[in-house]
Structures are given as structure tokens and as C-alpha cells.
Protein backbone atom coordinates (compact mmCIF):
# COMPACT_ATOMS: atom_id res chain seq x y z
CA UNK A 1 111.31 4.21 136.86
CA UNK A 2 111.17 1.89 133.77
CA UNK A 3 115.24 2.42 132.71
CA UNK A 4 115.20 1.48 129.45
CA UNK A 5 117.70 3.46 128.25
CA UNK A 6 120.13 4.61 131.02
CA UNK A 7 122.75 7.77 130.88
CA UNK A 8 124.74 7.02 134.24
CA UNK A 9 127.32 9.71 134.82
CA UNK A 10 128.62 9.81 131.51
CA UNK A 11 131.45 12.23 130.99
CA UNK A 12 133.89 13.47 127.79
CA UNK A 13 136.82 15.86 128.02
CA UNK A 14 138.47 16.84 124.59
CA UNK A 15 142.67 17.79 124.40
CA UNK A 16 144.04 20.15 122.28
CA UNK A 17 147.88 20.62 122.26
CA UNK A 18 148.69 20.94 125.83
CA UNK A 19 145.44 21.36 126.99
CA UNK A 20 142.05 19.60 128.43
CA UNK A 21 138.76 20.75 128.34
CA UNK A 22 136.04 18.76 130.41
CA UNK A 23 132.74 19.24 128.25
CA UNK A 24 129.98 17.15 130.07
CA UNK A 25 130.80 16.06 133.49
CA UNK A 26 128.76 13.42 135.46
CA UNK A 27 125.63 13.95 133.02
CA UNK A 28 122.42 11.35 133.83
CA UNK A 29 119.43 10.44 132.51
CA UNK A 30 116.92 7.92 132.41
CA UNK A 31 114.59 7.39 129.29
CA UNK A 32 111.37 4.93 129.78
CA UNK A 33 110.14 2.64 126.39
CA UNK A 34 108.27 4.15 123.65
CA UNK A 35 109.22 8.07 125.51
CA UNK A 36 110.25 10.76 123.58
CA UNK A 37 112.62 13.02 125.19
CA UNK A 38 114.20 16.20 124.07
CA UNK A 39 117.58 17.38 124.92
CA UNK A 40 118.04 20.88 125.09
CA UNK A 41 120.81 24.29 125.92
CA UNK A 42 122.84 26.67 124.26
CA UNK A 43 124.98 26.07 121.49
CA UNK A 44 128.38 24.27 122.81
CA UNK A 45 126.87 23.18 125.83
CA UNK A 46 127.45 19.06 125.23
CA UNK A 47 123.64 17.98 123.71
CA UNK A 48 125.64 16.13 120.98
CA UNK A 49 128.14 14.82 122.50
CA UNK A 50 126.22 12.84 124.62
CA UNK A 51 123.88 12.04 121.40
CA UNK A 52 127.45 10.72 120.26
CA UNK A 53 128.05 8.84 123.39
CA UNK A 54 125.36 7.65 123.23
CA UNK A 55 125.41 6.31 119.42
CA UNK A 56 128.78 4.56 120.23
CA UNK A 57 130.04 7.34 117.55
CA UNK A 58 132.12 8.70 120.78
CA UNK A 59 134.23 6.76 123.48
CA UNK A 60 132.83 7.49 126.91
CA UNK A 61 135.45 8.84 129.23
CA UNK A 62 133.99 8.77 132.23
CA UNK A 63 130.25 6.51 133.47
CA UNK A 64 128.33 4.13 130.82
CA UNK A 65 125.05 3.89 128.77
CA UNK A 66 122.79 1.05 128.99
CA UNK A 67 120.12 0.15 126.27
CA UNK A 68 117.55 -2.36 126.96
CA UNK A 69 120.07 -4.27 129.77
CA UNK A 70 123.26 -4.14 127.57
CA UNK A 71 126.20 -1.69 128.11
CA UNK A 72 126.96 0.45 124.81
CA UNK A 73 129.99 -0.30 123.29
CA UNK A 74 130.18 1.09 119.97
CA UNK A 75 128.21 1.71 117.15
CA UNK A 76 125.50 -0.62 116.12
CA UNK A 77 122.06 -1.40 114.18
CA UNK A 78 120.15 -1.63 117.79
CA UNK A 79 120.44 2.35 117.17
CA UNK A 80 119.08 4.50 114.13
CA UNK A 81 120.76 8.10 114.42
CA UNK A 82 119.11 10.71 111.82
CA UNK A 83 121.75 14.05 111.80
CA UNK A 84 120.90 17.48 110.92
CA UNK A 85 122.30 16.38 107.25
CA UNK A 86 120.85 13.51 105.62
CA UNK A 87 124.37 12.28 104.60
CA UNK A 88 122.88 10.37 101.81
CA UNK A 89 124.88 8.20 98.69
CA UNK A 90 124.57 10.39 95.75
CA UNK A 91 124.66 7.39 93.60
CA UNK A 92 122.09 5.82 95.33
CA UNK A 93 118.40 6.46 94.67
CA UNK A 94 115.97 7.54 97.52
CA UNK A 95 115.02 3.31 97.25
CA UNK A 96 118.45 2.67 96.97
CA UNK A 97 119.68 4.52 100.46
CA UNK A 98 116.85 2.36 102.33
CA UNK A 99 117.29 -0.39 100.90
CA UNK A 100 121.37 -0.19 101.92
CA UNK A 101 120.46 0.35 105.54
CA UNK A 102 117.86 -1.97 105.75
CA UNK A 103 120.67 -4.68 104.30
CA UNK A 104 122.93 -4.57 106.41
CA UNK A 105 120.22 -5.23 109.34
CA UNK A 106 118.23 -8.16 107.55
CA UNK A 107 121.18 -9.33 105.43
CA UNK A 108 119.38 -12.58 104.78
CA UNK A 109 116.05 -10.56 103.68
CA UNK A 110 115.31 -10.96 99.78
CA UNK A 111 115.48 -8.44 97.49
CA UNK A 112 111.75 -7.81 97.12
CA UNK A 113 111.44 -8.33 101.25
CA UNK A 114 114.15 -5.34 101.23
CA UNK A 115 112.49 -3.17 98.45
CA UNK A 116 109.18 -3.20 100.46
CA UNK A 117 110.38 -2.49 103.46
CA UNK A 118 112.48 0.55 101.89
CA UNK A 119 109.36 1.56 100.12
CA UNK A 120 106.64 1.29 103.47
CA UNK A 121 108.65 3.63 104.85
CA UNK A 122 109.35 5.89 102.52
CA UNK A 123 105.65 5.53 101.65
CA UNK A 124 105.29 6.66 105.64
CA UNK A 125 107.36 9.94 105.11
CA UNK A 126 105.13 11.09 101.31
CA UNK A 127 108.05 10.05 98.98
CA UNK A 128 106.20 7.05 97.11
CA UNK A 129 106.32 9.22 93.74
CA UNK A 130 110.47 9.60 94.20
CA UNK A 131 111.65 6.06 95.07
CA UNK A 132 113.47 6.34 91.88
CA UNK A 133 114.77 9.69 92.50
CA UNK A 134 118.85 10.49 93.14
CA UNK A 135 119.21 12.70 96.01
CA UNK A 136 120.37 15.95 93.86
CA UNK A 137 116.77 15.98 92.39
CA UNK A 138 115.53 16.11 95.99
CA UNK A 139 114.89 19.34 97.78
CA UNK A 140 116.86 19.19 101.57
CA UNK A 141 113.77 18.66 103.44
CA UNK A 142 112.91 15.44 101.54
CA UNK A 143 116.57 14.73 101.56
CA UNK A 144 115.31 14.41 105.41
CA UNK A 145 112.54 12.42 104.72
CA UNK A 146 114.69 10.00 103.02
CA UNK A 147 116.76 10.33 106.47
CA UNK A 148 114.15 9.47 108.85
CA UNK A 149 112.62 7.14 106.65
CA UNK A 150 116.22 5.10 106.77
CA UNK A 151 116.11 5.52 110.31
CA UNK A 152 112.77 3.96 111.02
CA UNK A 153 113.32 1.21 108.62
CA UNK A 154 116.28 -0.21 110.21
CA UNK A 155 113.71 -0.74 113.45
CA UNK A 156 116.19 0.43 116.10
CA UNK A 157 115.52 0.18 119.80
CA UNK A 158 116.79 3.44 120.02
CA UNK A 159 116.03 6.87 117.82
CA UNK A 160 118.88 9.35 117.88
CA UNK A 161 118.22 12.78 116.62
CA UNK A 162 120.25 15.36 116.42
CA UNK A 163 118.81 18.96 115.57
CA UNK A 164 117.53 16.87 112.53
CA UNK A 165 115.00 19.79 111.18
CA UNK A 166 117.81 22.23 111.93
CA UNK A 167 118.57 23.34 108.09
CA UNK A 168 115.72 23.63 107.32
CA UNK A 169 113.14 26.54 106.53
CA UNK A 170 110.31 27.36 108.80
CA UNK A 171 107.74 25.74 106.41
CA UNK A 172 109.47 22.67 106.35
CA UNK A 173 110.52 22.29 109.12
CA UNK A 174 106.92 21.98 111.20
CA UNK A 175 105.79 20.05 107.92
CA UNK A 176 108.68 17.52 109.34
CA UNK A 177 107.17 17.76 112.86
CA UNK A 178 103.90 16.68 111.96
CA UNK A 179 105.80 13.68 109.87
CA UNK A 180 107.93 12.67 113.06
CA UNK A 181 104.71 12.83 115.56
CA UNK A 182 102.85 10.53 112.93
CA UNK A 183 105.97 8.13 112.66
CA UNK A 184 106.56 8.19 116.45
CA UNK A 185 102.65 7.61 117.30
CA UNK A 186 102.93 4.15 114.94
CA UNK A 187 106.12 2.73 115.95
CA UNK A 188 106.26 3.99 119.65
CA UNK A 189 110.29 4.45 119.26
CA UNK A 190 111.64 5.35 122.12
CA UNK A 191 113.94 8.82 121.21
CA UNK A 192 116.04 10.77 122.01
CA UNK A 193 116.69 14.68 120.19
CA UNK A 194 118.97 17.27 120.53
CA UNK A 195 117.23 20.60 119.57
CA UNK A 196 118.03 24.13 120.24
CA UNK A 197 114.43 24.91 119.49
CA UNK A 198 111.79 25.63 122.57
CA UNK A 199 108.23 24.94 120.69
CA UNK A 200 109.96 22.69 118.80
CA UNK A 201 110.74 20.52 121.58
CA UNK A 202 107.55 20.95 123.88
CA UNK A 203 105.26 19.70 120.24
CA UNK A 204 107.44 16.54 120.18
CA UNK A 205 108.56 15.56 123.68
CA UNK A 206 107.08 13.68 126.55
CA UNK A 207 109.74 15.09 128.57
CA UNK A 208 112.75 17.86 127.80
CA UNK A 209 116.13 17.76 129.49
CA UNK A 210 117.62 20.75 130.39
CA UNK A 211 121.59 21.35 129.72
CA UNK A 212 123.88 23.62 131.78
CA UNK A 213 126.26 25.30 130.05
CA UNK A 214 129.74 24.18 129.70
CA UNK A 215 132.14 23.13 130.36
CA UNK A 216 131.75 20.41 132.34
CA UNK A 217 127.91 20.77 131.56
CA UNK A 218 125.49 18.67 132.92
CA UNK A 219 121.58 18.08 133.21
CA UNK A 220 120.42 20.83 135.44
CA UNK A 221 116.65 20.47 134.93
CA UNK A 222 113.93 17.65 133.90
CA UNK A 223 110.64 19.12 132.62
CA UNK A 224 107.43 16.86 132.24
CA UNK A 225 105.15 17.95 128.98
CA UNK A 226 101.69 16.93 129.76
CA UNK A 227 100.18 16.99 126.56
CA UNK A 228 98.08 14.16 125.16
CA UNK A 229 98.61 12.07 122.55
CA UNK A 230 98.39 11.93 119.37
CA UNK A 231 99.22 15.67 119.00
CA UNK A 232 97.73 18.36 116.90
CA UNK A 233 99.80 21.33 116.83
CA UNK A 234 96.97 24.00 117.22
CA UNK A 235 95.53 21.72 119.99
CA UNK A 236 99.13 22.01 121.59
CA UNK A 237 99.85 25.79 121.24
CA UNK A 238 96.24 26.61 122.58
CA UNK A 239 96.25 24.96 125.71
CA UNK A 240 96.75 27.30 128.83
CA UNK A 241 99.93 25.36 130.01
CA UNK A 242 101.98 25.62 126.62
CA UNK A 243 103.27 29.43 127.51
CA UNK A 244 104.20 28.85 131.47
CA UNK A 245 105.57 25.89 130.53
CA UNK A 246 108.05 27.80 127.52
CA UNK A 247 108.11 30.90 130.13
CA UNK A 248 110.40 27.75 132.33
CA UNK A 249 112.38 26.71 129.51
CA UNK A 250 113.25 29.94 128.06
CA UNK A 251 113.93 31.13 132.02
CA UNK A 252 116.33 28.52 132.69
CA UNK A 253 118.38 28.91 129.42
CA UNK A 254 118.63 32.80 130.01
CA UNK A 255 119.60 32.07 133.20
CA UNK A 256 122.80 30.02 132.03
CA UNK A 257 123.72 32.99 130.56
CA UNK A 258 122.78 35.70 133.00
CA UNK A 259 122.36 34.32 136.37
CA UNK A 260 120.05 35.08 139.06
CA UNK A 261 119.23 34.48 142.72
CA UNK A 262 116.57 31.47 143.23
CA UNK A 263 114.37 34.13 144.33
CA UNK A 264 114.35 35.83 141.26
CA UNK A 265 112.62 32.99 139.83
CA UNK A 266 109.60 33.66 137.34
CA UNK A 267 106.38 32.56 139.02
CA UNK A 268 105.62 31.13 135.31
CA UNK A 269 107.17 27.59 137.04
CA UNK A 270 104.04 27.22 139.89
CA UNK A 271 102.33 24.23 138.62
CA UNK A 272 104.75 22.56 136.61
CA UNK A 273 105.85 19.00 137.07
CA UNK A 274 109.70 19.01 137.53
CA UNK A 275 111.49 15.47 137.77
CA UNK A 276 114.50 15.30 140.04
CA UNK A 277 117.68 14.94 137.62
CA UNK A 278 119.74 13.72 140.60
CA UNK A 279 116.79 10.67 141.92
CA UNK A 280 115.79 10.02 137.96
CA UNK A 281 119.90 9.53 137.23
CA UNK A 282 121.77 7.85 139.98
CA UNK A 283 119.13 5.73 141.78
């Protein structure tokens, strides 16, 4: 497959006082351009620290990560991370926090070059009327607006979200949804998103990576989403695959908790398209 981003094995243990705790072992995964991809399991299991890995916010222990051919050092610009907090400057304005990002990517850019790239973006996420706006005057979920919008206007090769409707109310949260599909659909980003949320993961992702539970969690299942794009949620939730297709999710993170014989297995999976984890990661 097309490895344009490449997870190879990665692992992180954590020490505190005299002891070590191994939270992902030997966790791979291979995302293609322009795919969206959701990572998903039960609170604790590891979905953000390989986000972090994977941002260069974390040292890698154990394997590497390769984006577009290079090895992933550290931190850097070639990666726009949007976290369940916006984590915006309060002095700033909305403008103001774009226009700071986009900076320090196009330091060369002139002031009106970066004030109209700040403002197509936030244009792209509805907050044209509050460019002028500090974030305290904001409500959180167009605090998050101001986040993605950040996040898209630095042009990454790489989106990196984690949980980032998480805080947010129902409402809002699938308003946000709709925003990401649009943004996604004109840029073709290639993501990545740590979620604890089923539906919201099967609206957003082409396909959803499924996390034992740790420690030493790992990817334990790789589940294809067949809907078309663009997406329309009602479109989504009607078609006859959406609920044996959440039936396999939901089964496989009950069954971290509780598990079962094979046999026991909910005849919900017969028809769905399963990648191997093992051929996908290590070939």
C-alpha cells in the first residue's frame, strides 16, 4: 500500500519511582495520502500517545514514524496537531492566533499575504464576523474553530487530532463534524484522530484503527468504512451497513474488557472488510 505516513513498531514505556510501565508495545500502522483514519479504544489504552509520537511531542522508545519518506524527529510545521483544547493566546485575537501560526511557516509572507490566509480559513470554519474577536468572547466550540482553522492554515502534510470535539456539547459537536468533513473534502489532508466516539468515527473516517487495551497496547483490529464521499450524515446513518459495521466496533471494545472465545463472535462482522494490522504494518 501507498505508505505515506508509516507507524513501524513504535513503542513508549513511562517510569515512575522504581517502576516501568510499557504502554504501547510494537504498535503499526500505515496511513495512504489524502486518508482519514480514526484511532480508537478505551480510555488509557495509548491512542494519544502515539498521536504524541507521532507529533514529535513524545520521544519514541522503541520503532520509528515516517512522513512522506523522512523519519520523525521532533516537532515540526510539516504537522498541524488540533487538541481537545484550543490552547489559544488570550491576547491574541481569533486573526491574531492564525496569523501567529501561519508566521512562523511563511516567515517571509507579508503582512496582508498572512492576514488573508488567516482570514480564508477562518472564513472556511464561519468565523468571518469574529476575526477581531479575543478568545474569552468566544464560546468553546468556536474556540475550536479557531483551532482547526490554525491547523489547516499552516498546510501540514499531516493532520493530528486528538479527541478534538471532545468538550464539547452534543450540538456542537456534530455541527464541528460537518465543518471537518467540508475542510477535509477541500484540502484532502491526510489525518489522523484519536476519538473515543463510535459514530463519531465511522462519519469521519475512511478507515478506524482499533486499540487493545493496555498496557503494552497495540492495534488489534483495522476496519474499512465504505462510505462515499462527500458525506451527508443522514445519508451515512441510513445506509444498511452503518449498524453491523458499529455492532464490530462496539464488539471488539467490549471485548477488551470482557473477553470471549472467537466463537462467541457476533455474526454482525459477516461482510465487513477487515485489513490485516500485522501485513498493513510490518511489510
Amino acid at each position: 500500500m501507498n505508505k505515506y505516513l508509516e507507524i513501524f513498531r513504535v513503542g513508549k514505556s513511562f517510569r515512575r519511582d522504581t517502576q516501568v510501565t510499557r504502554v504501547v508495545a510494537d504498535f503499526s500502522l500505515n496511513v495512504r495520502e489524502g486518508e482519514f483514519v480514526s484511532l480508537i479504544g478505551h480510555s488509557g489504552c495509548g491512542k494519544s500517545t502515539v498521536l504524541s509520537m507521532v507529533a514529535g511531542l513524545l520521544p519514541i522508545d522503541e520503532g520509528g514514524v515516517v512522513l512522506s519518506g523522512r523519519e520523525i524527529a521532533g516537532p515540526g510545521p510539516d504537522r498541524g496537531v488540533v487538541f481537545q483544547s484550543p490552547c489559544l493566546l488570550p491576547w491574541l485575537t481569533v486573526l491574531g492566533n492564525v496569523v501567529l501560526a501561519v508566521k512562523c511557516v511563511k516567515p517571509k509572507a507579508t503582512r496582508a499575504q498572512l492576514r488573508d490566509t488567516a482570514a480564508y480559513y477562518l472564513d472556511l470554519v464561519g468565523l468571518t464576523d469574529c476575526l477581531d474577536n479575543k478568545p474569552r468572547e468566544l464560546s468553546q466550540g468556536m474556540c475550536q474553530r479557531v483551532g482547526l482553522a490554525r491547523a489547516f492554515a499552516l498546510d501540514p502534510k499531516l493532520l493530528l487530532l486528538d479527541e478534538p470535539f471532545g468538550m464539547l456539547d452534543s450540538l456542537t459537536r456534530l455541527e464541528l463534524q460537518q465543518v471537518l468533513v467540508e475542510l477535509i473534502a477541500a484540502s484532502k489532508k491526510t489525518t489522523l484522530m484519536v476519538t473515543h466516539d463510535v459514530d463519531e468515527s465511522l462519519f469521519l473516517s475512511d478507515r478506524i484503527a482499533l486499540m487493545t487495551s493496555g498496557p503494552e497496547a497495540t492495534l488489534g483490529q483495522l476496519v474499512e468504512v465504505p462510505f462515499a464521499r462527500p458525506r451527508e450524515r443522514r445519508v451515512v446513518l441510513e445506509d444498511p451497513r452503518y449498524d453491523p459495521l458499529r455492532d464490530v466496533l462496539i464488539d471488539f471494545l467490549e471485548a477488551q474488557v470482557h473477553p470471549r472465545p472467537r466463537a462467541d463472535k457476533a455474526p454482525a462482522a459477516e461482510g465487513i472488510r477487515f485489513t490485516n494490522p500485522a501485513e498493513q504494518g510490518v511489510s
